[in-house]
Each structure stands twice: as structure tokens, then as C-alpha cells.
Protein backbone atom coordinates (compact mmCIF):
# COMPACT_ATOMS: atom_id res chain seq x y z
CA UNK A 1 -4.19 7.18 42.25
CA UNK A 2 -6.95 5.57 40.73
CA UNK A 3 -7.05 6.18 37.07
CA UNK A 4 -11.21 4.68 35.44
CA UNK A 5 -10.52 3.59 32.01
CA UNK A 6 -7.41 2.18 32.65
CA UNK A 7 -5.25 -0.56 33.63
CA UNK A 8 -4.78 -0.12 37.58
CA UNK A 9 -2.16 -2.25 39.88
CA UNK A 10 -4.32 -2.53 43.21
CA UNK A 11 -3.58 -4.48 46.29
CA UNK A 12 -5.80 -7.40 47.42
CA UNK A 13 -7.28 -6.05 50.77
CA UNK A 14 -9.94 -8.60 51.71
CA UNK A 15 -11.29 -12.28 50.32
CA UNK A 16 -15.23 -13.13 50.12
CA UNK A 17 -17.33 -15.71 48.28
CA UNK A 18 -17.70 -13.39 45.36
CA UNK A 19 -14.64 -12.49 44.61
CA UNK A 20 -11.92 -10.39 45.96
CA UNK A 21 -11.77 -6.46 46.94
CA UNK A 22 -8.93 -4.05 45.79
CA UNK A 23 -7.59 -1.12 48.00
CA UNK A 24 -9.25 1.75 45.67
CA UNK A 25 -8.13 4.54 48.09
CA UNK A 26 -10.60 7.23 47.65
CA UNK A 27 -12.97 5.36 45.66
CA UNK A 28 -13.21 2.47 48.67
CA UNK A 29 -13.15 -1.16 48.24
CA UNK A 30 -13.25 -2.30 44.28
CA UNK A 31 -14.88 -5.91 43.96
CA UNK A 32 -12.89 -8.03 41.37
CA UNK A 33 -15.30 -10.88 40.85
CA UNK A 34 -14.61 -14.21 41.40
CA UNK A 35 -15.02 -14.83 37.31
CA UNK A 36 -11.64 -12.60 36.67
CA UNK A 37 -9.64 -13.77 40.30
CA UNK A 38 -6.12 -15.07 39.29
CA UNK A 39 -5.43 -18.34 40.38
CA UNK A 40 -3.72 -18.04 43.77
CA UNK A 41 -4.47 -14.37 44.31
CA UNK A 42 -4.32 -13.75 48.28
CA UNK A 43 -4.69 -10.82 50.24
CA UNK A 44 -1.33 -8.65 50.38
CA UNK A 45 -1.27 -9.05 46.35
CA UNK A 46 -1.21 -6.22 43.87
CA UNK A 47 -3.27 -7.57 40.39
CA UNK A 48 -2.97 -5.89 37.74
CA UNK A 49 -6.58 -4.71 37.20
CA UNK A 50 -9.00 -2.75 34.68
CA UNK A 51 -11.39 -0.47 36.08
CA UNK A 52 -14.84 0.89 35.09
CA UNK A 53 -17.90 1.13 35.64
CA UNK A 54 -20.60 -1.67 35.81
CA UNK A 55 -24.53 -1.26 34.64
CA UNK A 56 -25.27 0.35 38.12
CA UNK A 57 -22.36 2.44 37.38
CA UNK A 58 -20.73 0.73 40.19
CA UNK A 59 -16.84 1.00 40.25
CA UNK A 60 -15.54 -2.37 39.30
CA UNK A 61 -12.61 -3.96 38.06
CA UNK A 62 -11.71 -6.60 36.00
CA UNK A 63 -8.50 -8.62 34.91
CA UNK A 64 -9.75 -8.94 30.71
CA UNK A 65 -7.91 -6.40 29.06
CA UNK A 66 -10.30 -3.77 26.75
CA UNK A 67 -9.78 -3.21 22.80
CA UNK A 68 -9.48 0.35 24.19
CA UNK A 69 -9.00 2.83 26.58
CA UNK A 70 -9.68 5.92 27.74
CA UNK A 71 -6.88 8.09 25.88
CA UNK A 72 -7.40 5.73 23.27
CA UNK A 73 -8.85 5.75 19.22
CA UNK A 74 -10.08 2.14 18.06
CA UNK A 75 -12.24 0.54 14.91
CA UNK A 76 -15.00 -1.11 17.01
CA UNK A 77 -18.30 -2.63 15.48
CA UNK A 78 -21.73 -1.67 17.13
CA UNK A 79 -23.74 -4.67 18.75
CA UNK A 80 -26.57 -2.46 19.43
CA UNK A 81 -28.67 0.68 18.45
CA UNK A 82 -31.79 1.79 21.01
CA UNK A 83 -32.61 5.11 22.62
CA UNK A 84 -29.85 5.99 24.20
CA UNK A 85 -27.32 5.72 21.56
CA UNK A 86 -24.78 2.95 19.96
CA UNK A 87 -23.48 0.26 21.97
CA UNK A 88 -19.87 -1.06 20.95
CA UNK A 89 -18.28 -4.06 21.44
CA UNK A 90 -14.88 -3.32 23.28
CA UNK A 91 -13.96 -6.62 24.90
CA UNK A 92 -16.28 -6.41 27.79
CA UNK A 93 -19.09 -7.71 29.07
CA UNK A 94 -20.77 -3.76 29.52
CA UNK A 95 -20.64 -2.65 25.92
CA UNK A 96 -19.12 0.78 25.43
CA UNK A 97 -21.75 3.25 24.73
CA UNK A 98 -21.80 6.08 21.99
CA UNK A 99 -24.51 8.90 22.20
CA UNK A 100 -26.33 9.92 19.61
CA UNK A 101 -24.37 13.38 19.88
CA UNK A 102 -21.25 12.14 19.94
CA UNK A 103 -21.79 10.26 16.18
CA UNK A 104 -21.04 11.62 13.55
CA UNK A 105 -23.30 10.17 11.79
CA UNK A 106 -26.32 8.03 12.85
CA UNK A 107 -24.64 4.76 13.81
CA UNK A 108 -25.80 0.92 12.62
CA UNK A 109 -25.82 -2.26 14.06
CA UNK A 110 -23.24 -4.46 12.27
CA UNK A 111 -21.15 -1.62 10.66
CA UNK A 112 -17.86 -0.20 12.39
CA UNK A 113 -16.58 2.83 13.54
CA UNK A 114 -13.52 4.92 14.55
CA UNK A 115 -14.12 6.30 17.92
CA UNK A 116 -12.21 8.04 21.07
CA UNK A 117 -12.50 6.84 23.78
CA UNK A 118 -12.78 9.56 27.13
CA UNK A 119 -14.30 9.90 30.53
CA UNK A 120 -17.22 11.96 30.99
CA UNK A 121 -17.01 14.61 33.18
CA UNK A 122 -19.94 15.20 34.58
CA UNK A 123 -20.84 10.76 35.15
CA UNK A 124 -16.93 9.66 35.14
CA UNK A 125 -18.49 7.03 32.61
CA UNK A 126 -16.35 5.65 29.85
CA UNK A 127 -17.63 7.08 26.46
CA UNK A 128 -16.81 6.85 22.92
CA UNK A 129 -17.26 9.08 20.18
CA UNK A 130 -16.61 9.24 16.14
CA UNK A 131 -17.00 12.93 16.40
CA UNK A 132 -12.75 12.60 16.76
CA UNK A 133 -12.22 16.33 15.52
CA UNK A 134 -14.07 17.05 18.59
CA UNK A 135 -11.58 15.22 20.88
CA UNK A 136 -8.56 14.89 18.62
CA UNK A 137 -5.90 17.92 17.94
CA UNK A 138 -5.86 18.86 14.50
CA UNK A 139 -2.86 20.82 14.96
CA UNK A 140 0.70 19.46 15.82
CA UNK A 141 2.44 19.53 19.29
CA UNK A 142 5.03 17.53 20.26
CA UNK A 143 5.21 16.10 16.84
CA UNK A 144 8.66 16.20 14.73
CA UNK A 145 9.11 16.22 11.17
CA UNK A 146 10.16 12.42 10.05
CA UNK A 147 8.75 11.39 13.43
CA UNK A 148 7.46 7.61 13.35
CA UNK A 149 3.75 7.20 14.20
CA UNK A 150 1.27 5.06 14.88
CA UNK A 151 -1.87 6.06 12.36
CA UNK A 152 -5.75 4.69 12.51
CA UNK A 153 -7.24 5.25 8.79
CA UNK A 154 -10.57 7.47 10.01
CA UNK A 155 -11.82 8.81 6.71
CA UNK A 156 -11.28 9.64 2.87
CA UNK A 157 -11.27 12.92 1.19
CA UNK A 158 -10.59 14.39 -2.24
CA UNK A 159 -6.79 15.05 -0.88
CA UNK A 160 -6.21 11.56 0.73
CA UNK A 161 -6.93 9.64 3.82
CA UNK A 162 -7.90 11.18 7.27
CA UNK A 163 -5.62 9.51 10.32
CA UNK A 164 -5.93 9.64 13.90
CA UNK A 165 -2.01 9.80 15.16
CA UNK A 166 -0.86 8.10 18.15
CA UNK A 167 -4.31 8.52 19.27
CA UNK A 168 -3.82 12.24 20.46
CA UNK A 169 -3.53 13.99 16.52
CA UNK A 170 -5.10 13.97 13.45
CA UNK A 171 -3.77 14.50 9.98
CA UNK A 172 -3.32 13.47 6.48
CA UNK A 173 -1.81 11.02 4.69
CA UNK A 174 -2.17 12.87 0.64
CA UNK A 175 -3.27 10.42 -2.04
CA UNK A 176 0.35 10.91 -3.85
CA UNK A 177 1.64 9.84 -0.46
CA UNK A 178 -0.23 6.49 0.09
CA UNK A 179 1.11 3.69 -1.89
CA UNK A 180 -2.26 2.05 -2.66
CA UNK A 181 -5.36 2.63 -1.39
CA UNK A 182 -6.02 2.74 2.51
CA UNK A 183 -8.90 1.47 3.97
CA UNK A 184 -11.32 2.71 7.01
CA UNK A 185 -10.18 1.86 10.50
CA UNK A 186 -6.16 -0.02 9.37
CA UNK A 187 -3.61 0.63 11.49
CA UNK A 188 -0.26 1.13 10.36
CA UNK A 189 3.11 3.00 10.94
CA UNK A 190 3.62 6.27 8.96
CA UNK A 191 5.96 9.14 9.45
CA UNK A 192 5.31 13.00 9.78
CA UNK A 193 5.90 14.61 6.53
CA UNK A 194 5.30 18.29 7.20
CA UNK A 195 3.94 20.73 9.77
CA UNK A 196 2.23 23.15 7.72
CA UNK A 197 2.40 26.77 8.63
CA UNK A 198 -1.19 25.83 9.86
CA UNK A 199 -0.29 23.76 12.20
CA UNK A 200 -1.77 21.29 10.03
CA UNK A 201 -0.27 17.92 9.59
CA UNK A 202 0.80 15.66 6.68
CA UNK A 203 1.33 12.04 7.04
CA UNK A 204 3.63 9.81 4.60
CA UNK A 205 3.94 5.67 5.07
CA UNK A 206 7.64 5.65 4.08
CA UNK A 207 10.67 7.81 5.70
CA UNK A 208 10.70 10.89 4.17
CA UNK A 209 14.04 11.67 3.89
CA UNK A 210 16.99 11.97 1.05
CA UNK A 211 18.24 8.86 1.45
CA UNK A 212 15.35 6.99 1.08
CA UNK A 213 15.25 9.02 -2.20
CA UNK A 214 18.58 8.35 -3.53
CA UNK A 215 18.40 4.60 -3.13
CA UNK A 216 14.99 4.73 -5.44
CA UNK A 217 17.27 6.61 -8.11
CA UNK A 218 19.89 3.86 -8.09
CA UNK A 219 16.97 1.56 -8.14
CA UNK A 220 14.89 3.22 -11.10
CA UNK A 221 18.32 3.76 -13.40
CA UNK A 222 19.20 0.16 -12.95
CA UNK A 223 15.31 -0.82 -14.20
CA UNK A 224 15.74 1.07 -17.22
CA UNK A 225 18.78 -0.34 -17.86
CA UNK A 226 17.70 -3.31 -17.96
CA UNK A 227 14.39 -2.49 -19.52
CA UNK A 228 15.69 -0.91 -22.53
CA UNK A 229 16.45 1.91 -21.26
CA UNK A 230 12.50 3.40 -21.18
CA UNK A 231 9.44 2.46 -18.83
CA UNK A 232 5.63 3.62 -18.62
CA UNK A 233 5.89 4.33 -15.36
CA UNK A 234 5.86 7.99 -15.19
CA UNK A 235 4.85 10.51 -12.59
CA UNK A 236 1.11 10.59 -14.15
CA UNK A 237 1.02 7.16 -13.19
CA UNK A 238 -1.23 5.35 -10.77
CA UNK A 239 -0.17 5.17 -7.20
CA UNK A 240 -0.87 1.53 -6.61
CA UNK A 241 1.19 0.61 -10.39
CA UNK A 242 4.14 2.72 -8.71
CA UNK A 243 4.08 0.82 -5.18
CA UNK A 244 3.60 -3.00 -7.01
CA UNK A 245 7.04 -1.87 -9.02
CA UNK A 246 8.63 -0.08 -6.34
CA UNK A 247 7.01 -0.09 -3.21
CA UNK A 248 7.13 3.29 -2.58
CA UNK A 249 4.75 6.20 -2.90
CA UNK A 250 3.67 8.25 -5.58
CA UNK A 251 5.27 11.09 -3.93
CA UNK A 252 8.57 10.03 -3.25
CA UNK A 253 8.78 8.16 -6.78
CA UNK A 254 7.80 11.81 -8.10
CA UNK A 255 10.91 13.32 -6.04
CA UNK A 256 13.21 10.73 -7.68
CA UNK A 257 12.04 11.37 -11.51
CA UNK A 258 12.77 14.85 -10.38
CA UNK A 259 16.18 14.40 -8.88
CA UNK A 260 17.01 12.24 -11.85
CA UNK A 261 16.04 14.59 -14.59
CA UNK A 262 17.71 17.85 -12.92
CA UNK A 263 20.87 15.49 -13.23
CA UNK A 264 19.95 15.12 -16.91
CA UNK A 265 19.82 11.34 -16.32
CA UNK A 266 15.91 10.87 -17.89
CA UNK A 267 13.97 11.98 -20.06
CA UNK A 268 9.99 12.70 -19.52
CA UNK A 269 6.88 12.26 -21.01
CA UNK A 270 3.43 12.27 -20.68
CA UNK A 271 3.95 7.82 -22.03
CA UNK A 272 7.56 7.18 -20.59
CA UNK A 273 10.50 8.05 -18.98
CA UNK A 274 13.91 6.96 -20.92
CA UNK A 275 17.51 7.35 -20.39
CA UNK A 276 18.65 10.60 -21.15
């Protein structure tokens, strides 16, 4: 089965001047130009192949591998704004297009976006849009609590910083749970932190789990200890002063201050925390 969007293995069916032409079974013969032909690539091969569609919407493959795919959330910057809509640069030479009413916002040449990427189903064209709430679930399935994740930084709110997750989800990452400040379109690994009873989800960068939190209270008692037994560092502090000293979040440095003082271990203030 041929999947458009995607990374195809096809079999080498027939040599011409132009190239070479891939079994596509029920989409026909798909011309691999000459430009992308391996080296040695006869008839009988299979080539690993991407396929989509050219400027006269002509299935075509090619052997360059995309920035994305269909299925797929990337940061891509727009080459190109005209009539139709925004034209992205996704490693091809047929820019990936955007319409204007799948953007969020009006689009500009230069800047760069967070987009899906998914075939239309009325043209079978490969489209993008930032509109990712649209295209994205915003409720979890098939996610775990403490689940690793891959996470694309898509937005900022009062709460925290907007993800896409593994490129089917989106969620959360709280500003208590980010240990500094995350920019627009990073990618990084981050963990599931809870499943509301929403269905909502909230994203943390470090393992949320108790022993991640009992090594930080080893490792805060021993940097009093040899501090004097006090430090400014205190749950009011800034997340980014709490990561350079520990690097950990704001939330799970919170969770050891409290573990510590229910142990009567610390004491806590608005200026300091000191050895009980």
C-alpha cells in the first residue's frame, strides 16, 4: 500500500532517460527522477522512496528525506506569502503550503511556525496547519502517567508552555514545572505528569517520581550543610535560580522543601530555608 506523505519502499519496474519508475500499484507507475536515482539502482530494486505530489499534483517520488511528514508536527519558516496561503520550507523543492484557514494567525515571510502536517481529503495534497488544536488531541489516550515523550514547544500562556506530544497530543508543561524558560518551536524530552480528570494533560521535563525527589533532599540537606546551614533559595524563588543550583524544576524542588519540612528537617521563610 501506497502511503502519500510518507517514506515508501517501491520496486524499480522500468528505466528511461529521465529517471526511473516505481511499481505504485493502484496509483500506476511513480517517476523517481533521474536527480534523486541511487547510484546503481536497476530494475528488480526496491528504493526507499518519499512520495507526494508535484506542482501538477502529479504523484512523484523522491529519495531527499522531508523535515516532516504527514502524521507529523514541525517548526518550519515560511519562504512565501501570496493568495493562496503560506508556503513553508520543508526540505523540498515544492514548498509545503498552509491556507489561510488553516493559520492561526496571518502568517509572514521570514517568521516560523508550528504546524501539522496531514493529507487533504478531498485533493490527497500534503497540507500543513498551525491551527494544531484542530488536528491535535487535547485529551489523553494511550498516554501513561511518568510516560517519556517527545514535546514541540507550540505556545505560552499565563499557566506555562503549550506542547505538541509525540506529534498526536497536546498538553502543558506548568511554569513551576519548566526549569527555565522554554522557547517557541524546541524540542525536547518531557514526561507525563498527570491526566487530569479532564482528560487534560500536564507535562513535566524531569521524571516525576519519588525517587527523583528523595535524591534532591539528600542533595539540598548536604548544601545547607555546607552553606551554613541556611540558603535563599526558597519555594518563592525563581524557576530558572532553582534549575542553575539544582537542575531541577520549580515543582519538584517545591515537593522536596515539603518532604523535608514534614520531617522537621527545615525551616521556611518567605527569605530562607535553614536547618531545622
Amino acid at each position: 500500500m501506497i502511503n502519500i506523505g510518507q517514506m515508501n519502499r517501491l520496486r524499480v519496474i522500468k528505466q528511461v532517460d529521465f529517471g526511473l519508475f516505481l511499481d505504485g500499484d493502484k496509483y500506476g507507475n511513480i517517476l523517481l527522477p533521474k536527480r534523486y536515482v541511487p547510484t546503481g539502482a536497476k530494475i528488480g530494486d526496491e528504493l526507499g522512496v518519499f512520495i507526494y505530489l508535484d506542482s501538477d499534483d502529479c504523484i512523484i517520488a523522491t529519495t531527499l528525506t522531508p523535515k516532516v511528514m504527514v502524521g507529523q508536527c514541525a517548526h518550519l519558516e515560511v519562504k512565501e506569502v501570496n493568495a493562496v496561503g503560506a508556503f513553508l520550507d520543508w526540505g523540498l523543492p515544492k514548498d509545503l503550503l498552509v491556507p489561510y484557514n488553516e493559520q492561526l494567525k496571518p502568517m509572514e515571510a521570514g517568521n516560523s511556525y508550528v504546524v501539522c502536517v496531514y493529507l487533504d481529503p478531498h485533493t490527497s495534497r500534503i497540507t500543513a496547519s498551525s491551527r494544531l488544536s484542530h488536528h491535535l488531541e487535547e485529551r489523553a489516550s494511550d498516554l501513561k502517567v511518568q510516560q517519556e515523550v517527545d514535546l514541540i514547544i507550540c505556545g505560552r500562556t499565563d499557566l506555562g508552555f503549550k506542547a505538541v506530544i509525540n506529534h498526536t497530543h497536546l498538553g502543558l508543561v506548568f511554569r513551576d514545572n519548566a526549569p527555565r524558560t522554554l522557547l517557541y518551536g524546541e524540542k525536547l524530552k518531557g514526561f507525563i505528569k498527570e491526566i487530569r480528570p479532564d482528560r487534560k494533560i500536564g507535562l513535566s521535563l524531569q521524571p516525576v517520581n519519588s525517587v527523583v525527589r528523595d535524591q534532591l533532599t539528600d542533595i539540598i540537606l548536604d548544601h545547607l550543610k555546607a552553606n551554613g546551614g541556611e540558603s535563599t533559595l526558597t519555594d518563592k524563588s525563581e524557576p530558572e535560580e532553582i534549575y542553575f543550583q539544582y537542575k531541577v524544576s520549580k515543582g519538584i524542588y517545591k515537593n522536596a522543601l515539603s518532604k523535608l519540612y514534614k520531617e522537621r528537617k527545615i525551616l521556611i521563610t518567605k527569605e530562607r530555608i535553614t536547618l531545622a
